[in-house]
Protein backbone atom coordinates (compact mmCIF):
# COMPACT_ATOMS: atom_id res chain seq x y z
CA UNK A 1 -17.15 -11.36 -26.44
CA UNK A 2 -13.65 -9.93 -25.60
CA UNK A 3 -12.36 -11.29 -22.30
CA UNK A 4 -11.61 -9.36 -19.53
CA UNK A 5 -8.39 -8.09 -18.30
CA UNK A 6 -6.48 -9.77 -15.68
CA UNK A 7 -7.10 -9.44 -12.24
CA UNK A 8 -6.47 -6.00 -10.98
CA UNK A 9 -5.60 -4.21 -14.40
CA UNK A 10 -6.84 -1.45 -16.01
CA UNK A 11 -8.91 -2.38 -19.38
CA UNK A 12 -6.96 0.81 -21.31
CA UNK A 13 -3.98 -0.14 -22.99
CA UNK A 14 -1.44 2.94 -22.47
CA UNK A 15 -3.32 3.67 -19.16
CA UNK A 16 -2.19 2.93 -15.41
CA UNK A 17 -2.47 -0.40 -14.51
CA UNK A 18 -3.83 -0.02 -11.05
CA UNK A 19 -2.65 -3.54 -10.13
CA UNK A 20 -2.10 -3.97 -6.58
CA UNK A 21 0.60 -6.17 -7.33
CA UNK A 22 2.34 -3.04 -8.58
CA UNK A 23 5.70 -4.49 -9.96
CA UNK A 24 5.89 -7.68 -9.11
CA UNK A 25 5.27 -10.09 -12.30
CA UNK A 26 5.72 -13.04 -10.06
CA UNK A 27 2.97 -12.06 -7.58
CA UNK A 28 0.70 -11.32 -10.66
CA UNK A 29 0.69 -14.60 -12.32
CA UNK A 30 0.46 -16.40 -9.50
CA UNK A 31 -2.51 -14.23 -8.00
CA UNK A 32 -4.22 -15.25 -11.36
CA UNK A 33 -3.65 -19.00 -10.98
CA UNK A 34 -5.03 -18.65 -7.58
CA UNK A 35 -8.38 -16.82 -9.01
CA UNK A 36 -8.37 -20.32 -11.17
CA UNK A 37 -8.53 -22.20 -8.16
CA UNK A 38 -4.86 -23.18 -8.79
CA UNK A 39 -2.73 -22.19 -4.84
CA UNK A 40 -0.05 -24.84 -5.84
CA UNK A 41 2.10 -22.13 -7.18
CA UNK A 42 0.55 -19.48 -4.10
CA UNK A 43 2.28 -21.93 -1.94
CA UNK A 44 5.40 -21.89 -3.69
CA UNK A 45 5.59 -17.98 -3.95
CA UNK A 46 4.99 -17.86 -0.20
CA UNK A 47 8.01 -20.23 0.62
CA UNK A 48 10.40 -18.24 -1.45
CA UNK A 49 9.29 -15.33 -0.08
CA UNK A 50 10.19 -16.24 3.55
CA UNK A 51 11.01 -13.80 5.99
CA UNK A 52 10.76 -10.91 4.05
CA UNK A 53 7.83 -9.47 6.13
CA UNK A 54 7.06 -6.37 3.92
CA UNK A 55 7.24 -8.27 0.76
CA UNK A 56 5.08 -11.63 2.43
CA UNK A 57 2.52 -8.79 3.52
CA UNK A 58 2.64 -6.77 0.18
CA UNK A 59 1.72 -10.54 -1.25
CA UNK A 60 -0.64 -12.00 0.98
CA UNK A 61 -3.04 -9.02 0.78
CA UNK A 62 -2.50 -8.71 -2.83
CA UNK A 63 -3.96 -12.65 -3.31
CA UNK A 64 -6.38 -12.60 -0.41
CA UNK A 65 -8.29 -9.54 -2.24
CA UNK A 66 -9.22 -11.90 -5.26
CA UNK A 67 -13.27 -12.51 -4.90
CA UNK A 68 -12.58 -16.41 -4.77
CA UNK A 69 -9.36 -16.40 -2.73
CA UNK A 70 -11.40 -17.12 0.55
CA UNK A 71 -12.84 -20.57 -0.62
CA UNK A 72 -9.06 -21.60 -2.01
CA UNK A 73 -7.45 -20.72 0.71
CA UNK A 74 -9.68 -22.89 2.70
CA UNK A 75 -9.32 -25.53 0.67
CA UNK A 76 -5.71 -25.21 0.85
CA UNK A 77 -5.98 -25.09 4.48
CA UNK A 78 -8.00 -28.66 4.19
CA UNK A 79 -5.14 -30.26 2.36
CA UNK A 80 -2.49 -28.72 4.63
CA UNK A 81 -3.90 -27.96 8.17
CA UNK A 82 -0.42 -27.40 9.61
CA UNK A 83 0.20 -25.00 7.18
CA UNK A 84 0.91 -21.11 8.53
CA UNK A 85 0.98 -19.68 4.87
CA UNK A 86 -2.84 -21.31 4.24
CA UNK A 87 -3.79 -20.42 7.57
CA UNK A 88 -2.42 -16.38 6.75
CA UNK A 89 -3.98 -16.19 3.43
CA UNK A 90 -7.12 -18.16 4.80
CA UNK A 91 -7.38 -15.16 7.56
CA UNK A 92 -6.25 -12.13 5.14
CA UNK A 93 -9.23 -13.40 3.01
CA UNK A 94 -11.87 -13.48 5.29
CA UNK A 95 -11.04 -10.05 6.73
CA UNK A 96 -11.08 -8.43 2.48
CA UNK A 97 -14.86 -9.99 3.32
CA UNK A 98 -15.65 -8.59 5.90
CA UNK A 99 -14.26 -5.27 4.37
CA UNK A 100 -16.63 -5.59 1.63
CA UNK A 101 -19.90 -6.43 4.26
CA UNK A 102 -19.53 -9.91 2.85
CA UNK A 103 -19.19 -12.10 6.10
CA UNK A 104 -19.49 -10.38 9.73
CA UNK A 105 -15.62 -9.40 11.50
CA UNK A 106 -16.02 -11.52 14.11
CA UNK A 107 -14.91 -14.89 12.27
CA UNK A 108 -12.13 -12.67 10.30
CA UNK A 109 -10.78 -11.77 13.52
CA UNK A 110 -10.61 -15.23 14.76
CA UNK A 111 -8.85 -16.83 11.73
CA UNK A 112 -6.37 -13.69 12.24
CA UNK A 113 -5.55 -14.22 15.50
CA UNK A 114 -5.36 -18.41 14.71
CA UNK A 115 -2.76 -17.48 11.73
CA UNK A 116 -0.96 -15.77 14.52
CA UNK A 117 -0.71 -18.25 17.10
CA UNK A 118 0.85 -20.81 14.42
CA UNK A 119 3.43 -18.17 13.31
CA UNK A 120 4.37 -15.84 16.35
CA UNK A 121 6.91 -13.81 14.14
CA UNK A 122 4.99 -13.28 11.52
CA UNK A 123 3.48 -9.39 11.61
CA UNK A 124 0.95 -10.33 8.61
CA UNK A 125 -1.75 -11.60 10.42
CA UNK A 126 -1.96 -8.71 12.70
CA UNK A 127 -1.20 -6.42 9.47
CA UNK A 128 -4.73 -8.23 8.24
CA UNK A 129 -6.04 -7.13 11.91
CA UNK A 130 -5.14 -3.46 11.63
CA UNK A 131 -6.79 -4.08 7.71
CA UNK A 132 -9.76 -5.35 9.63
CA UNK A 133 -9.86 -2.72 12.23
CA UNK A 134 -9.63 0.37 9.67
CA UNK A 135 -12.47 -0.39 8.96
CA UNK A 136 -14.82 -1.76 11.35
CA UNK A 137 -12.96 -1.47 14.45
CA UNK A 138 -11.80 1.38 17.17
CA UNK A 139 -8.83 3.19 17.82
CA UNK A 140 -7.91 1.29 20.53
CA UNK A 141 -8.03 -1.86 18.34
CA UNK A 142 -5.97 -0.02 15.64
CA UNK A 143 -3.35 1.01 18.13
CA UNK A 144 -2.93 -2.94 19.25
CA UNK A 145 -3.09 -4.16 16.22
CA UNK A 146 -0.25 -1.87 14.40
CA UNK A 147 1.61 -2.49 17.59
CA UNK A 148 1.91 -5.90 17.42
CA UNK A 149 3.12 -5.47 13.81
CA UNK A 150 5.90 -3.01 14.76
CA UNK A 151 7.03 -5.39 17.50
CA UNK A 152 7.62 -8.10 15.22
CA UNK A 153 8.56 -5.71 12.29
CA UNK A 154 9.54 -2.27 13.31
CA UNK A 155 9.79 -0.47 9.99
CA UNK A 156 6.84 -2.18 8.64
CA UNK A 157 5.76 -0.74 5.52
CA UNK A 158 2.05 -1.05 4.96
CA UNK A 159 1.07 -0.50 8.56
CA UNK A 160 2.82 2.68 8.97
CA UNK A 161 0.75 3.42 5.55
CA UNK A 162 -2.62 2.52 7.19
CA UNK A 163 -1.87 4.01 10.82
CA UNK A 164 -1.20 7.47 8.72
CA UNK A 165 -4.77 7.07 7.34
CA UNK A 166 -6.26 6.60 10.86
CA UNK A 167 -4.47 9.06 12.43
CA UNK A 168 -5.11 11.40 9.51
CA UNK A 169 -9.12 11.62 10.32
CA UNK A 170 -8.74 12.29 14.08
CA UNK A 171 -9.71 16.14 15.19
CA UNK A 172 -10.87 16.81 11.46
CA UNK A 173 -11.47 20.75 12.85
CA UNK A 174 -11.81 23.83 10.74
CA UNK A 175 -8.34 24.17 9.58
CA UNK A 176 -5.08 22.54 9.30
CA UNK A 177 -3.15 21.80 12.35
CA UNK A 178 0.70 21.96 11.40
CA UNK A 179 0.74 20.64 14.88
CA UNK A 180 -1.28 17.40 14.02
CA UNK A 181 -0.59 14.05 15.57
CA UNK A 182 -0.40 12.64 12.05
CA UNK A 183 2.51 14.72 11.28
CA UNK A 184 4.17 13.77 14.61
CA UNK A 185 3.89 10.16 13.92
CA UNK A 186 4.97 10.20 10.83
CA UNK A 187 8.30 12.47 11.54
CA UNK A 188 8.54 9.91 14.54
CA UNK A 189 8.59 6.86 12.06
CA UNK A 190 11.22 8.49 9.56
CA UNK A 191 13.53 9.58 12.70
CA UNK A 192 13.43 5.92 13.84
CA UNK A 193 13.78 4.09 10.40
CA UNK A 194 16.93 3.40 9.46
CA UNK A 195 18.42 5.87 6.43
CA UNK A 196 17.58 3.69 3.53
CA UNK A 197 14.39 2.95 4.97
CA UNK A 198 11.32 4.05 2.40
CA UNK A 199 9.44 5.36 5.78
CA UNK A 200 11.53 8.58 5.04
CA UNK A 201 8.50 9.31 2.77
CA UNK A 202 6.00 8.60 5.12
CA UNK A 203 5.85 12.11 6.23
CA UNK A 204 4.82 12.94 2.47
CA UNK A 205 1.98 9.84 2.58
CA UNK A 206 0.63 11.99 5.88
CA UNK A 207 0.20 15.11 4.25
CA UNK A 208 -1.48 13.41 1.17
CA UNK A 209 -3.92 11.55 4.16
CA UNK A 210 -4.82 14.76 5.83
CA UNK A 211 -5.81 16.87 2.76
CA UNK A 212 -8.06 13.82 1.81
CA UNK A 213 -9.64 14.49 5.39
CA UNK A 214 -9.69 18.50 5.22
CA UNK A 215 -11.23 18.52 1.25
CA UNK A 216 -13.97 15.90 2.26
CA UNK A 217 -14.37 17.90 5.26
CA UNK A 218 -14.70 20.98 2.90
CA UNK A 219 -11.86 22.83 4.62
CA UNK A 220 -9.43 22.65 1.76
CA UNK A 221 -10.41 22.92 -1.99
CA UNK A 222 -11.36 19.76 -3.51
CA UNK A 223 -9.32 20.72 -6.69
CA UNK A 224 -6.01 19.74 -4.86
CA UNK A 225 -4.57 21.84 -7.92
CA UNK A 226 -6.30 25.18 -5.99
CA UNK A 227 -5.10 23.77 -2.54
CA UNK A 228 -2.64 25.52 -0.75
CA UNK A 229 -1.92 22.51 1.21
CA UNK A 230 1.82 21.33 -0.23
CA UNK A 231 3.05 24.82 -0.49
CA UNK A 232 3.55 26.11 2.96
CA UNK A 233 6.95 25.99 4.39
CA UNK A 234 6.46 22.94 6.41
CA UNK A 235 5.14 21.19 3.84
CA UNK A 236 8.11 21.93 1.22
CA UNK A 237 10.79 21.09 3.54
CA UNK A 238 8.66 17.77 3.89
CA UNK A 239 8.60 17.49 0.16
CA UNK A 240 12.61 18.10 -0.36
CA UNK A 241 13.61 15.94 2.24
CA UNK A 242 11.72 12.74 0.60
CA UNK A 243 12.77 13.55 -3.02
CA UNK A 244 16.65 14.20 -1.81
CA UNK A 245 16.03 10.70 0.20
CA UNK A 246 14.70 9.18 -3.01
CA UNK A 247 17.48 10.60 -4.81
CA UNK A 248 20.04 8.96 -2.36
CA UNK A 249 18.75 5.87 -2.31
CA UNK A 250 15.82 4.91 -5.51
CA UNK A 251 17.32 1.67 -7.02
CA UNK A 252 17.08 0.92 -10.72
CA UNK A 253 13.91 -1.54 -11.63
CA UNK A 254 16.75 -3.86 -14.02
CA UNK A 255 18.21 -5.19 -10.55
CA UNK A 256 14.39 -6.71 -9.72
CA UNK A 257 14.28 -7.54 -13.52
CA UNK A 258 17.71 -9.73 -13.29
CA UNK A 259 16.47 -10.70 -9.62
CA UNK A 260 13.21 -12.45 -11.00
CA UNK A 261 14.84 -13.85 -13.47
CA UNK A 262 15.47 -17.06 -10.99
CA UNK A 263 12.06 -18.45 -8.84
CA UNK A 264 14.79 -18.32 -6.08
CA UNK A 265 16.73 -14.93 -6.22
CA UNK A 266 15.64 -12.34 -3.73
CA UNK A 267 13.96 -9.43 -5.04
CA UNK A 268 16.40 -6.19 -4.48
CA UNK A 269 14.06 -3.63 -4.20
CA UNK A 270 11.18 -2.84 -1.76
CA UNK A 271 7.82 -4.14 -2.95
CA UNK A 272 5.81 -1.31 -1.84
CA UNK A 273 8.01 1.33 -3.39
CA UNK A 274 5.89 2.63 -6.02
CA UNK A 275 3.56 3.56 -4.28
CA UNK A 276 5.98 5.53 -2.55
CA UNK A 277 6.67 6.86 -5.57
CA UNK A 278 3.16 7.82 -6.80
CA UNK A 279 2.23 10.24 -2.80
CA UNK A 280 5.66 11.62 -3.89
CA UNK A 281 4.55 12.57 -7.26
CA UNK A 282 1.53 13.59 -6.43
CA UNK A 283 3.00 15.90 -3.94
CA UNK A 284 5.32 17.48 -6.35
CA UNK A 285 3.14 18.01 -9.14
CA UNK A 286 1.00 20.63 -6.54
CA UNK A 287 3.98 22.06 -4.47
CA UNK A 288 4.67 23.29 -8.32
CA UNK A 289 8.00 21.21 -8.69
CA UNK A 290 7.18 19.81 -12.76
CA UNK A 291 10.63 18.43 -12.96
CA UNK A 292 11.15 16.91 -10.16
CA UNK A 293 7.17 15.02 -10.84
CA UNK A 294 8.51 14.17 -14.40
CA UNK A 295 11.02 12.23 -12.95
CA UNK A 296 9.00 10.48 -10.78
CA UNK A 297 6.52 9.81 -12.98
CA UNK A 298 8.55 8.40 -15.21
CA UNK A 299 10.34 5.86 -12.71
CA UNK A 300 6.48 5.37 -11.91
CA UNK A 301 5.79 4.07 -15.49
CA UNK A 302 2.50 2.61 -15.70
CA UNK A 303 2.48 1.44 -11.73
CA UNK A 304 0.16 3.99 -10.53
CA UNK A 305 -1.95 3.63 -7.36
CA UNK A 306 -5.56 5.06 -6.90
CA UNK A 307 -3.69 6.91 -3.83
CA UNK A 308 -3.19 9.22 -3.19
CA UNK A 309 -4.67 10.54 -7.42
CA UNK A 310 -8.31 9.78 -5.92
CA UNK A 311 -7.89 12.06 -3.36
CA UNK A 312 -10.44 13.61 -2.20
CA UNK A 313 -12.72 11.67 -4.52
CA UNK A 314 -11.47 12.10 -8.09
CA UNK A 315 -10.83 9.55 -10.84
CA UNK A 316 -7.42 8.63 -10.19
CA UNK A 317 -7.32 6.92 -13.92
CA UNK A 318 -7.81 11.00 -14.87
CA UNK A 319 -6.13 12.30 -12.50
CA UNK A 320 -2.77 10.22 -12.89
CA UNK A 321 -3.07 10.76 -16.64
CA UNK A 322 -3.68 14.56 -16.37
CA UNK A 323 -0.60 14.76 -14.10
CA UNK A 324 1.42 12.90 -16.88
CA UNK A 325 0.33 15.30 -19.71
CA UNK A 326 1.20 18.54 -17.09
CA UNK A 327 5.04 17.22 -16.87
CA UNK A 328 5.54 14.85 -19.70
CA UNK A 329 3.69 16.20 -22.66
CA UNK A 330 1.57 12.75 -23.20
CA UNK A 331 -0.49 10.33 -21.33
């Protein structure tokens, strides 16, 4: 019997990985070990990582998605009680089970709000609350939740990510409001961020969130190749500002390369950026911009993410390798 692939990647060869872990190697293997029932080398990753709260985020919720990360983490916990990087991964855990109607919220939101009270500057465990309340929770919830993040971390990464898709579904209507809080907050969040800050594509991400909400809706064209939606003049100057701040300030992948080349060396570049990358992409590719998507796509390599290429509900393993045949020629 041929073995599966490992955790998170896609079983076609020259195909887009759709690893969560996007990136970063080091997260990878040690997510693996940790699916083994090995968290010696979770805890180890966790320690380096430190204070780096978009990258400790990025990884916690990339190992607490693993089907068996729950019962390890407890077990970690177990052997390590004072722990706050057990208790974090313990909590980010149980909420990915509750997300998946495994376990009820209730005890997820308890174990979140116990990660936080052993680690008051940490954002992550009320990162895994807004996580939690996406799905099963109100907006009030969401709104305390993301705030707590941004007071600890004000140009958190993933939160601004998730408040966008919140925000995104409110006052679905019959047509697309230029005016729509989703586009306020995110202009809001790039104004504030400071200028090499990868929220300056966060007005980009919203765009790509509301046309998921209008196409469902059946307001816009499913096809988002027949959508009007990234070719008005809002949306281009949207579009251009992004790619000329992406242009400015897009580091080459060798620095991360040379940077994991030592368990200790901080990683250079942001560890959410590709997905950055891929709502950018995707947003040139249908504001009719090929070259500017080739680029992108090929900084992208085989790091795509099922978002925004899913959107509305497509196969984003088509999708992304349709988009790479438009501008590149191949798959």
């Amino acid at each position: 019997m041929t073995p599966p692939p490992p955790l998170g990647r896609s079983r076609h060869k020259d195909g887009p990985t759709f690893d969560p872990a996007l990136d970063d190697t080091r997260l990878a293997a040690v997510r693996d070990d940790l699916a083994r029932g090995r968290w010696d080398a979770t805890r180890k990753l966790l320690a380096c990582t430190g204070e780096d709260w978009d990258r400790r985020g990025h990884r916690l919720v990339v190992l607490a998605e693993g089907a068996a990360s729950a019962a390890w983490a407890r077990d970690w916990q177990l052997a390590e009680p004072d722990s706050p990087d057990a208790a974090a991964l313990l909590a980010c855990a149980a909420v990915f089970r509750a997300v998946r109607g495994q376990d009820g919220p209730d005890e997820a939101r308890t174990l979140c709000l116990a990660a936080a009270r052993m680690a008051p500057r940490d954002p992550t465990p009320w990162l895994c609350l807004l996580i939690l309340a996406r799905r099963t929770g109100t907006d009030d919830e969401r709104v305390r939740a993301f705030d707590q993040v941004r007071a600890r971390h004000r140009d958190h990464h993933h939160a601004h990510h998730l408040m966008a898709a919140c925000l995104a579904e409110h006052q679905q209507g019959d047509r697309d409001d230029p005016l729509h809080e989703v586009y306020d907050f995110a202009s809001w969040a790039a104004e504030q961020a400071p200028a090499d800050s990868p929220l300056a594509v966060l007005p980009v991400v919203a765009h790509a969130e509301r046309f998921r909400v209008l196409a469902r809706a059946g307001v816009e064209p499913a096809d988002p190749a027949r959508s009007g939606h990234w070719t008005t003049r809002r949306a281009r100057q949207v579009m251009k500002a992004a790619f000329d701040w992406w242009l400015e300030w897009d580091v080459d992948d060798d620095a991360d390369d040379a940077a994991d080349a030592a368990d200790t060396a901080p990683a250079v570049t942001h560890p959410r950026r590709k997905v950055d990358l891929n709502y950018l992409a995707h947003a040139k590719l249908h504001e009719g911009r090929p070259a500017e998507a080739a680029a992108l796509l090929t900084r992208i390599g085989p790091h795509a993410t099922r978002a925004p290429w899913s959107y509305p509900d497509r196969d984003p393993g088509q999708a992304f390798q349709a988009a790479r045949r438009a501008v590149l020629g191949a798959a």
